[in-house]
Protein backbone atom coordinates (compact mmCIF):
# COMPACT_ATOMS: atom_id res chain seq x y z
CA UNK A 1 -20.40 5.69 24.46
CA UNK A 2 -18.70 6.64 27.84
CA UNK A 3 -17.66 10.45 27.10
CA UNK A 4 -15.47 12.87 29.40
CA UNK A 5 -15.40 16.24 28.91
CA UNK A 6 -12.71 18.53 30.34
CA UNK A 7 -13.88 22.55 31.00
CA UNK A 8 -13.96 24.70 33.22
CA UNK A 9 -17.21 24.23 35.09
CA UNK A 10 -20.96 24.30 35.18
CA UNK A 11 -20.88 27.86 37.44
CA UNK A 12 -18.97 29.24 35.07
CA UNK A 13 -20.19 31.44 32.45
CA UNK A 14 -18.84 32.12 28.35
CA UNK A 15 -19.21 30.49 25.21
CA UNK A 16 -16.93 28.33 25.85
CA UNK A 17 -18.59 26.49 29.11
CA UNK A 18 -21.75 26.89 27.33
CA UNK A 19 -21.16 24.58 24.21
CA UNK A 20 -19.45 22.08 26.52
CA UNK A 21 -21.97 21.64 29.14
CA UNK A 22 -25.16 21.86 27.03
CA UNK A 23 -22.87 18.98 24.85
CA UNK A 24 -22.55 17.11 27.41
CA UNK A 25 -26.34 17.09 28.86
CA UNK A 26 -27.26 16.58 25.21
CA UNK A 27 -24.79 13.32 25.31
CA UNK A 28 -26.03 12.21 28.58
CA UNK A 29 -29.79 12.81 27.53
CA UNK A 30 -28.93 10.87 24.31
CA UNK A 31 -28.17 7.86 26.38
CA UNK A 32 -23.96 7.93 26.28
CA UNK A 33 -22.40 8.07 30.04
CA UNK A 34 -21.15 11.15 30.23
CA UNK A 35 -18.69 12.65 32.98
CA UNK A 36 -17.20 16.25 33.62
CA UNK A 37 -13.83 17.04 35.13
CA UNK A 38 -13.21 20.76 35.88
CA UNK A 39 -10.75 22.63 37.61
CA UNK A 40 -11.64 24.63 40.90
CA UNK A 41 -9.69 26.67 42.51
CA UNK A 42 -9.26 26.94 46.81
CA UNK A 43 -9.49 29.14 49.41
CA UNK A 44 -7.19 27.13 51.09
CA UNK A 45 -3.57 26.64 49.50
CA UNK A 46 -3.55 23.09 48.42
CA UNK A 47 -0.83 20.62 49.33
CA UNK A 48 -1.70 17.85 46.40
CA UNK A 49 -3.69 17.57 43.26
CA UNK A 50 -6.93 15.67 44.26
CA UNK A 51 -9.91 14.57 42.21
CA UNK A 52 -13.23 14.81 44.20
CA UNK A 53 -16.63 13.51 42.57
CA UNK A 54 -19.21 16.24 43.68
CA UNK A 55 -22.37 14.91 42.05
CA UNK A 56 -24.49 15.07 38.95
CA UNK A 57 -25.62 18.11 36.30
CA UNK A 58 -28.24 17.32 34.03
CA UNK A 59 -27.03 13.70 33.73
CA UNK A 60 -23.77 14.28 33.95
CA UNK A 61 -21.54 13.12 36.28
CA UNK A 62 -18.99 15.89 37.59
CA UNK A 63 -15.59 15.69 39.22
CA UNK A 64 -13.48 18.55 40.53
CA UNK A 65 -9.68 18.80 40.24
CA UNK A 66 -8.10 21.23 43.23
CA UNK A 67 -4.36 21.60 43.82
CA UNK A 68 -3.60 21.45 40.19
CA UNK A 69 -2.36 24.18 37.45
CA UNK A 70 -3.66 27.49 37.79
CA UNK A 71 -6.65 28.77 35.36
CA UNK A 72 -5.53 32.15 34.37
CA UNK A 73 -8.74 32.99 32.14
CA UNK A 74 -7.67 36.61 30.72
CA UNK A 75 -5.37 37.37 33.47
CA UNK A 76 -2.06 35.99 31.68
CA UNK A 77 0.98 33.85 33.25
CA UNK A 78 3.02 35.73 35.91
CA UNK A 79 6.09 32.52 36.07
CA UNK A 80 5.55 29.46 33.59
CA UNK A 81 6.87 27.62 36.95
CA UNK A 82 3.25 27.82 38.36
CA UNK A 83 2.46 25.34 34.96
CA UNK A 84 5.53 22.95 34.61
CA UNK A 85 5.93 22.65 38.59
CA UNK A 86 5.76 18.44 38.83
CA UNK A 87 4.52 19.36 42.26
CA UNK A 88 0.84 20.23 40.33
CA UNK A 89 0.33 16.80 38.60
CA UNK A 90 -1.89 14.20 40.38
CA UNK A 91 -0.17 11.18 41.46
CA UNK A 92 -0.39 7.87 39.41
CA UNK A 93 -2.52 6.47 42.16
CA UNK A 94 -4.64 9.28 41.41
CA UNK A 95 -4.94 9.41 37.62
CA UNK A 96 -5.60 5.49 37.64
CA UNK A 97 -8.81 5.94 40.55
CA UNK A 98 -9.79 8.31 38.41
CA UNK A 99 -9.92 6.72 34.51
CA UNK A 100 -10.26 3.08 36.52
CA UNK A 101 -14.01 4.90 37.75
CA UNK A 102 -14.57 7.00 34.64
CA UNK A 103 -13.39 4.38 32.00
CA UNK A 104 -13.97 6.67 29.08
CA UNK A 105 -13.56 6.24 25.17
CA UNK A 106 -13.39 9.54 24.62
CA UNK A 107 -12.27 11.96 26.35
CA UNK A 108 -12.86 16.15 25.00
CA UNK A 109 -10.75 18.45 25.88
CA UNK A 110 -12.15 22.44 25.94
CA UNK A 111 -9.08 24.01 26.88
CA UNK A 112 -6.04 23.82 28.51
CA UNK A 113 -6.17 26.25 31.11
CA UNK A 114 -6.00 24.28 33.86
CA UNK A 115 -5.65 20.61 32.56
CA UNK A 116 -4.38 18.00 34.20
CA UNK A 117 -1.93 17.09 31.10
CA UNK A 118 -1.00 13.66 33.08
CA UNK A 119 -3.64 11.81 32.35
CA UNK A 120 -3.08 11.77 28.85
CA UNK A 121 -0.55 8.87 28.34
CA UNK A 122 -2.48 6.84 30.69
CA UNK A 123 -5.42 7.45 28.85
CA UNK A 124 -4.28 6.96 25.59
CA UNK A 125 -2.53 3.71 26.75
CA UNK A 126 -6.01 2.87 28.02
CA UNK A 127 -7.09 3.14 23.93
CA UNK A 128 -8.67 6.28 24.77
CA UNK A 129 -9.37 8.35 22.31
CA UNK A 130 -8.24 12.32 22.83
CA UNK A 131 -10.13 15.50 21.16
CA UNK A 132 -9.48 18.85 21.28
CA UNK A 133 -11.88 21.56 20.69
CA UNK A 134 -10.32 24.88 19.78
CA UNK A 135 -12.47 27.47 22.04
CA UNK A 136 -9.19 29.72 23.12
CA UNK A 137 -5.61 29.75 22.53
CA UNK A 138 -4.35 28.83 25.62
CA UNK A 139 -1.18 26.80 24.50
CA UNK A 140 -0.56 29.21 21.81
CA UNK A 141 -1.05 32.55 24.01
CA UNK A 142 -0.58 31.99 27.91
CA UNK A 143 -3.05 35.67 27.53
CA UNK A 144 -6.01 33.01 25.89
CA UNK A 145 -6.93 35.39 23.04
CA UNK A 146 -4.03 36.90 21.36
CA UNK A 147 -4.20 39.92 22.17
CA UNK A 148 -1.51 41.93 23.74
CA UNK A 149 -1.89 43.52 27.13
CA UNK A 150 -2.76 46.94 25.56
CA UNK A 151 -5.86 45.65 24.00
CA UNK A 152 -4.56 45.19 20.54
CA UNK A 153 -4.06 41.98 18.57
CA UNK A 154 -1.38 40.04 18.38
CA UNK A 155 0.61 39.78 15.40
CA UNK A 156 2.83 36.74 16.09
CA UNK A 157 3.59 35.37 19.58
CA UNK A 158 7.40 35.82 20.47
CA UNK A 159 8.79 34.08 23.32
CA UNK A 160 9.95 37.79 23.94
CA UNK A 161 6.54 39.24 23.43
CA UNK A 162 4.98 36.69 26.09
CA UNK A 163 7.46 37.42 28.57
CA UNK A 164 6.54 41.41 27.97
CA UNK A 165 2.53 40.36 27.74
CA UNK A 166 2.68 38.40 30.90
CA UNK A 167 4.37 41.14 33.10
CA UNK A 168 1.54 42.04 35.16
CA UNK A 169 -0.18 39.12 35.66
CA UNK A 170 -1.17 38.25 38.93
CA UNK A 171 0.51 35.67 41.50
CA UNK A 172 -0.83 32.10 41.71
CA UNK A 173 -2.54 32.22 44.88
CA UNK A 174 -4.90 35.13 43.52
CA UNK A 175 -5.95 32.90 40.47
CA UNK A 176 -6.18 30.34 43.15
CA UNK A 177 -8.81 32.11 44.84
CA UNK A 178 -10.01 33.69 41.77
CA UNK A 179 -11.08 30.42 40.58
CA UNK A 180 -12.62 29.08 43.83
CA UNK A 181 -16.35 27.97 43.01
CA UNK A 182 -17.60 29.56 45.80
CA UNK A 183 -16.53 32.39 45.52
CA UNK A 184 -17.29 32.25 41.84
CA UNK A 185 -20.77 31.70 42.99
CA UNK A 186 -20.37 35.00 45.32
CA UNK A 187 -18.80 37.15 43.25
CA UNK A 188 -18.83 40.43 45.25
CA UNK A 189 -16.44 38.91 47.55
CA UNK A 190 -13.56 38.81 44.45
CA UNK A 191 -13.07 42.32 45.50
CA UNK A 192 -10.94 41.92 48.88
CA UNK A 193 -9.02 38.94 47.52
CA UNK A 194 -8.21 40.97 44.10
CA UNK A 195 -7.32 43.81 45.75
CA UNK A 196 -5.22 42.21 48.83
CA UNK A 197 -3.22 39.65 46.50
CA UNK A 198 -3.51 41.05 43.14
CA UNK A 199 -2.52 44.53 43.62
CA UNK A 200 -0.95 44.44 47.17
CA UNK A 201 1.90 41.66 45.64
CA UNK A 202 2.29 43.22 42.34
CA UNK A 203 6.10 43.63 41.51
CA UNK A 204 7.19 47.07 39.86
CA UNK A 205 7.21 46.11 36.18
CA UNK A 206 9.46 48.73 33.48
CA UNK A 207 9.17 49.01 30.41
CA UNK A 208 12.49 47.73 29.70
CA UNK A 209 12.98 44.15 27.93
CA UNK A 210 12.46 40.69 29.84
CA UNK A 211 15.37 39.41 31.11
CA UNK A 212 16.79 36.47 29.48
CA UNK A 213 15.81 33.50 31.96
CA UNK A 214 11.71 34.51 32.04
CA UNK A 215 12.40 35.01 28.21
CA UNK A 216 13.59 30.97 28.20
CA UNK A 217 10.68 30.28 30.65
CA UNK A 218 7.98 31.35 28.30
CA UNK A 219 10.04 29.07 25.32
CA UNK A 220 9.82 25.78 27.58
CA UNK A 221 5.81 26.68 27.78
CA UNK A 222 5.75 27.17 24.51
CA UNK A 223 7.05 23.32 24.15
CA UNK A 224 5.61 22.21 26.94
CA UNK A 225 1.85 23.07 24.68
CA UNK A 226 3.06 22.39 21.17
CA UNK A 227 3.78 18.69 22.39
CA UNK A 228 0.20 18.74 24.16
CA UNK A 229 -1.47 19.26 21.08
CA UNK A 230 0.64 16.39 19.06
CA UNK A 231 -0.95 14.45 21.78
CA UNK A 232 -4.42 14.38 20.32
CA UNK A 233 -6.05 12.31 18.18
CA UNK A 234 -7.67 14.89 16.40
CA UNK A 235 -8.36 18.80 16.62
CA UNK A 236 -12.18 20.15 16.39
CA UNK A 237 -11.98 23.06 14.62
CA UNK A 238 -14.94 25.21 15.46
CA UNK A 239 -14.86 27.75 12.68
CA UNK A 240 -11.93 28.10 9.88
CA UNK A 241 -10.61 31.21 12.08
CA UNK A 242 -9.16 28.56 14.26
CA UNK A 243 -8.40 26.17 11.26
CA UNK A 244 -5.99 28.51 10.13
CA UNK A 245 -4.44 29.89 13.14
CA UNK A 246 -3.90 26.45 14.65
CA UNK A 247 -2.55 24.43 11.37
CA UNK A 248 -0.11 27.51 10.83
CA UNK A 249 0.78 26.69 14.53
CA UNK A 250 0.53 22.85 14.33
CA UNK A 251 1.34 21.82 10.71
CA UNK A 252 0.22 18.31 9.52
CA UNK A 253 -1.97 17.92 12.67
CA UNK A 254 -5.54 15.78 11.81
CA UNK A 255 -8.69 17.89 12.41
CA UNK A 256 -11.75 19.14 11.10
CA UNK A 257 -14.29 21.97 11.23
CA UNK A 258 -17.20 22.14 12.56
CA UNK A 259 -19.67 24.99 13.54
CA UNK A 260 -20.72 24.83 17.45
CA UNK A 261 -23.70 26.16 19.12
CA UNK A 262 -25.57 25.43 22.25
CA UNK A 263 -28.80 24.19 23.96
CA UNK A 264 -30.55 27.98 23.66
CA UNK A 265 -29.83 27.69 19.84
CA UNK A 266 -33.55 26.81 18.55
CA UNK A 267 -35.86 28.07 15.40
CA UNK A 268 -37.22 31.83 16.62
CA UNK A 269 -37.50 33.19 12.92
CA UNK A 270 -40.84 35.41 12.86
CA UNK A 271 -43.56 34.46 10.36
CA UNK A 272 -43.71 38.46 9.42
CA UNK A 273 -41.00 40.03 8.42
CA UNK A 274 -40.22 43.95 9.24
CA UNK A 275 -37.79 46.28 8.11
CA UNK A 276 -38.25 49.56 10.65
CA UNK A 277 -37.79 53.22 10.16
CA UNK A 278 -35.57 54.43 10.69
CA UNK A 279 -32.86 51.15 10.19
CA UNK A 280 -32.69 49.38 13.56
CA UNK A 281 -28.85 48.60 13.80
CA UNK A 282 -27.70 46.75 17.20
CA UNK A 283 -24.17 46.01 18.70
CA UNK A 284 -23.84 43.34 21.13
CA UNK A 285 -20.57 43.16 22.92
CA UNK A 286 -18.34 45.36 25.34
CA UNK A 287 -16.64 48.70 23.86
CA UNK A 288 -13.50 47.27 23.96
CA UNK A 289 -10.99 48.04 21.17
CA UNK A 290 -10.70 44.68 19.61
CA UNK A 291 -14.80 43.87 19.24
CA UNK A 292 -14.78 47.48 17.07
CA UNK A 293 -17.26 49.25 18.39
CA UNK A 294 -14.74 52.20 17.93
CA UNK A 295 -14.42 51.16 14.52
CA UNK A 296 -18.33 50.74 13.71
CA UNK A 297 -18.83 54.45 15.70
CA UNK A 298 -16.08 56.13 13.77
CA UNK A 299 -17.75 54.35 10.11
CA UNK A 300 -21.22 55.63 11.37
CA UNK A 301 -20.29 58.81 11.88
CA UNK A 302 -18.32 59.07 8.37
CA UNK A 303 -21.40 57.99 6.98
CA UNK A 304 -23.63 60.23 8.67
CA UNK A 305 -21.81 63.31 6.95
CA UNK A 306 -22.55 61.86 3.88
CA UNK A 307 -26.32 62.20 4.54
CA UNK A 308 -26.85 58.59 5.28
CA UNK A 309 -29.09 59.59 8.67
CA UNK A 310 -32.14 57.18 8.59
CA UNK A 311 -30.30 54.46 10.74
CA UNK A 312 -30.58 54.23 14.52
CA UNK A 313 -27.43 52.21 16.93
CA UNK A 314 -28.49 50.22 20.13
CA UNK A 315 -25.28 49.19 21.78
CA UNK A 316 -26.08 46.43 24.50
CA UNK A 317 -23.29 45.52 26.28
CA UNK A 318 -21.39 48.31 27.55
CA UNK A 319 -22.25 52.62 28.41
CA UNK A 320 -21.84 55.53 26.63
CA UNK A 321 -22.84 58.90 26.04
CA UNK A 322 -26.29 58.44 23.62
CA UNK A 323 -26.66 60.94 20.83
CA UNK A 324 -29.77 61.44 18.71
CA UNK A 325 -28.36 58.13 16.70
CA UNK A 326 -26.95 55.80 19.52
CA UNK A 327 -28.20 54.58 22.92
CA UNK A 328 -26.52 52.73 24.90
CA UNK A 329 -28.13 50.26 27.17
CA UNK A 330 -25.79 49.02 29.58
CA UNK A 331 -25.05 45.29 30.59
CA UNK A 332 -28.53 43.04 30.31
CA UNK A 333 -29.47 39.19 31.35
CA UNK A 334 -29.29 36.51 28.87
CA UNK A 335 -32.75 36.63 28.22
CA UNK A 336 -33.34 39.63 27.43
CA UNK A 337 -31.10 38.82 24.40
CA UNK A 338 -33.89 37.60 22.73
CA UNK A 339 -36.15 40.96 22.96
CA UNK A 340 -33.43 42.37 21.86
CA UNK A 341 -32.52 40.94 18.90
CA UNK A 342 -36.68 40.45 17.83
CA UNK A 343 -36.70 44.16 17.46
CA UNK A 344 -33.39 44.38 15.32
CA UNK A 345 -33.00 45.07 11.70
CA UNK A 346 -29.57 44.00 11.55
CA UNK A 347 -26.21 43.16 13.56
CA UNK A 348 -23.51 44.15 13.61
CA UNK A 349 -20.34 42.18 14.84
CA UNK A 350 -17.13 44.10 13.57
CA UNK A 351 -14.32 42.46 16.01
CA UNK A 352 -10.75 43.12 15.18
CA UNK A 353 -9.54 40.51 16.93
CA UNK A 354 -9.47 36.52 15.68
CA UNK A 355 -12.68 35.64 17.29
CA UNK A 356 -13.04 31.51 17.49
CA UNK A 357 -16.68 31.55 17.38
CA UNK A 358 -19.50 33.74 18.83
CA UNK A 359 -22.41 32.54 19.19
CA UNK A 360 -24.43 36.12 18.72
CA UNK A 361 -24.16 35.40 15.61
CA UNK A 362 -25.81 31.83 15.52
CA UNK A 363 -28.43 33.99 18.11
CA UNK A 364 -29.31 36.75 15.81
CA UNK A 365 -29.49 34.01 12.36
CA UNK A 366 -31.89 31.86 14.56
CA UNK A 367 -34.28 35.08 15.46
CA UNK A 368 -34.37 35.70 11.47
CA UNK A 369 -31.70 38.47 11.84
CA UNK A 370 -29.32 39.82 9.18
CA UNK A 371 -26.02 39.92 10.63
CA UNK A 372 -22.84 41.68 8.91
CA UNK A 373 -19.97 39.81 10.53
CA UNK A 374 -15.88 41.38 9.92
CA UNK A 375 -14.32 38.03 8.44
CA UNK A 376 -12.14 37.74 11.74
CA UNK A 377 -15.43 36.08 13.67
CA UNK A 378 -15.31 32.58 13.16
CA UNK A 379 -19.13 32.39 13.40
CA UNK A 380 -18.82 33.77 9.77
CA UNK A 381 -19.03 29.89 8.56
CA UNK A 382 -22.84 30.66 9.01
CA UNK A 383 -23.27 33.70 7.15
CA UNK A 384 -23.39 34.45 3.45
CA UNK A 385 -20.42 35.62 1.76
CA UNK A 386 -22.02 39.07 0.72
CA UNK A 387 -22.52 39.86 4.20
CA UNK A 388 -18.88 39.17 5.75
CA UNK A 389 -16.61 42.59 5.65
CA UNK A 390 -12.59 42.76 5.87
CA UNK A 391 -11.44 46.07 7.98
CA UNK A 392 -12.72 49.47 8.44
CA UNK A 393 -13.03 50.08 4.45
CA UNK A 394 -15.04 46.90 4.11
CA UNK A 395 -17.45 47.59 6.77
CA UNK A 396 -17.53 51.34 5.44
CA UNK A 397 -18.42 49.70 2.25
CA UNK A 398 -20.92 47.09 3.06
CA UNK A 399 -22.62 49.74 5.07
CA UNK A 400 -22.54 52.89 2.70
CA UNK A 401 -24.94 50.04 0.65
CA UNK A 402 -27.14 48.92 2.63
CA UNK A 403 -27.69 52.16 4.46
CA UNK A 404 -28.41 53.47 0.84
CA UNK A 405 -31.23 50.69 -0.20
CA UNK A 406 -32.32 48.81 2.98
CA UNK A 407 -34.32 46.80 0.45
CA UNK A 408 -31.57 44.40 0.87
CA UNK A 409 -32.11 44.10 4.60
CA UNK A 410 -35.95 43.13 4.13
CA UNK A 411 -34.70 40.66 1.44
CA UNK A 412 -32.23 39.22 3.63
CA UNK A 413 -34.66 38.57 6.46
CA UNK A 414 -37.51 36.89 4.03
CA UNK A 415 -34.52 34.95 2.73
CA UNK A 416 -33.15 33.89 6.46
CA UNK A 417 -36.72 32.96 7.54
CA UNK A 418 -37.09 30.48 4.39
CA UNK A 419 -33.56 29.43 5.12
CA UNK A 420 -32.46 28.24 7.73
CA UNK A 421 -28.82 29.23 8.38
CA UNK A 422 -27.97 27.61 12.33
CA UNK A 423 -27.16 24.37 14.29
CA UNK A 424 -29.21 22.98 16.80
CA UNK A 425 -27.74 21.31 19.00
CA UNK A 426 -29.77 17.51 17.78
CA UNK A 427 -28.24 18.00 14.28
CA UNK A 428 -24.66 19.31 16.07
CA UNK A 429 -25.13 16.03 18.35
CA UNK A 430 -25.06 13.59 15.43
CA UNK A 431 -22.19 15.19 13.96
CA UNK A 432 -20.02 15.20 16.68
CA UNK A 433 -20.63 11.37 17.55
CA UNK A 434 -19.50 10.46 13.73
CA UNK A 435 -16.86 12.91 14.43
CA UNK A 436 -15.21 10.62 17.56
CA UNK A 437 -16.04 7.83 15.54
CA UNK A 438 -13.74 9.29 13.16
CA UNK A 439 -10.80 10.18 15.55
């Protein structure tokens, strides 16, 4: 099968990249032909949308895209000009050098941000067949993850409330620059360009509501994305978070769910099972508002003054002040995840927002470890319905009992190392090939 994927590159980091480039080595290593388009951005301001072929990746076959759409990541849409500008799409000379060398019969699409949207009616008309995974919002929520800009969630994008959102976001030739591979690759040097173009540019924003032609600007996005979508063949769904969110948005439209993962995903349950004491308790994740680490402090501490004491937090991720009953450990390397979560009793992953996957989860289930998820993580598709929480009360709840008989922790764990409750990425393999053969 000759495969492309669309994301946003090898050298970048996230969930998202991760499940599409171990995919796609696992395709390629699995004998399909498998190519990667990505978008990169320039130090130079480019005059045309070009498609350069810059090598191989663990089988792969890669080709960059520069001079096309910006890739705003988490830094919203400052004009929805710099997206529905003709003067971004590749020519048709272009788009047919390109699918005339790539020739694919399915091409998987990881996001938006970015995307070269003209090759889809050439492609299709070339019988190929179009999937969409659903890692971000990006078509639904020029800000990716629907959340508004002061850190809390969305409640219902507004053409008004995107207009507000989107603000402050920085100019086009920042995100240009921003998304540059090398200087991806050399991060330390983001700081003059973020400071000269991102700050130095920045219009004087008030408070007062968008005027009524960026208020029609962010409507024709909104269109522009909706009739992406009706463009695919089918939707991957990767948890039922994004089932829900994305049927509400795109009724009637064909899709399915299935539970990602990625290459590091692999059987690390211990033969002997421990329960420590005091309760080891771990966050992963930064202390931002919407992955409720405010939330989870402000429940510990409730239950604390109750006399529930014989717990300890490790918060990796992010600093703090520690207290006899959390230490925080600051930002560590992806392999040190696994230390950490050997040593763990249970994890904890209370996000607020409507997170599409996260993979700690999958991480802490294949290392043996309990995990009580908030039933906004779409990761939750892998963990047992007693151990999914909705809200503060909930995880108040769930925690008042197990802090009061950890007996169900150590049952848990002897349960999840009979059990086993992950994907690797073989079994994920087969099921996405029947799943294009489905599309």
């Amino acid at each position: 099968m000759r495969i492309l994927h669309y994301f946003l590159g090898f050298h970048r980091q996230g969930g998202l990249n991760r499940y599409a480039a171990d995919l796609a080595m696992a395709q390629a290593k699995a004998g399909d032909e498998v190519f990667a388009l990505y978008p990169n951005g320039s130090l130079f301001p480019q005059k045309r949308a070009k498609i350069h072929e810059t090598g191989t990746h663990g089988g792969v076959r890669c080709f960059s895209l520069t001079g096309g759409r910006c890739v705003p990541v988490l830094e919203g849409i400052r004009e929805p000009q710099m997206i529905l500008d003709p003067a971004k799409e590749l020519s048709g000379d272009e788009i047919e050098r390109f699918l005339q060398c790539v020739r694919p019969e399915v091409f998987h699409i990881h996001t938006w941000m970015g995307f070269p949207e003209e090759l889809l009616p050439i492609a299709k008309a070339h019988g190929t067949k179009i999937i969409y995974t659903t890692h971000d919002y990006f078509g639904l929520c020029p800000m990716v993850n629907r959340l508004k800009e002061d850190g809390t969630v969305c409640q219902g994008a507004s053409d008004e409330a995107c207009s507000f959102c989107n603000r402050r976001a920085p100019s086009e030739r920042y995100l240009e620059l921003r998304n540059a591979e090398t200087l991806i690759r050399l991060k330390s040097l983001l700081l003059l360009p973020k400071k000269f173009l991102h700050r130095r540019h920045e219009p004087v924003y008030t408070e007062a509501a968008p005027d009524r032609v960026s208020v029609k600007s962010f409507e024709k996005l909104r269109e522009h994305y909706l009739a992406l979508f009706q463009k695919c063949d089918k939707l991957h769904f990767n948890s039922p978070v994004t089932q829900a969110i994305f049927s509400d948005a795109l009724p009637g439209s064909s899709g399915e769910v299935l539970a990602i993962t990625h290459g590091g995903i692999a059987d690390y349950r211990p033969e002997k099972v421990v329960v420590h004491e005091p309760l080891r308790l771990v966050f992963i994740g930064p202390a931002k508002p919407y992955k409720g680490l405010p939330m989870l402090l402000e429940v510990l501490r409730q239950l604390h003054s109750e006399g529930l004491v014989r717990w300890h937090l490790d918060v990796h991720g992010c600093e703090g002040v520690n207290s006899d009953s959390v230490t925080y450990h600051g930002s560590f390397q992806g392999d040190q995840e696994w230390a950490i979560l050997r040593d763990a009793d249970l994890l904890l992953v209370p996000s607020l927002w409507d997170e599409t996957f996260g993979f700690v989860v999958a991480e802490a289930l294949c290392a043996g470890v309990p995990v009580l998820c908030s039933d906004k993580v779409g990761a939750k598709i892998l963990v047992d319905e007693q151990w999914i929480f909705a809200g503060k009360e909930g995880l108040l709840m769930k925690l008042r009992d197990v802090l009061s008989d950890t007996a169900a922790v150590l049952l848990e764990k002897q349960k999840l190392c009979k059990q086993k409750h992950f994907v690797s990425m073989g079994e994920h393999l087969s099921a996405m090939r029947e799943f294009y053969r489905g599309a």
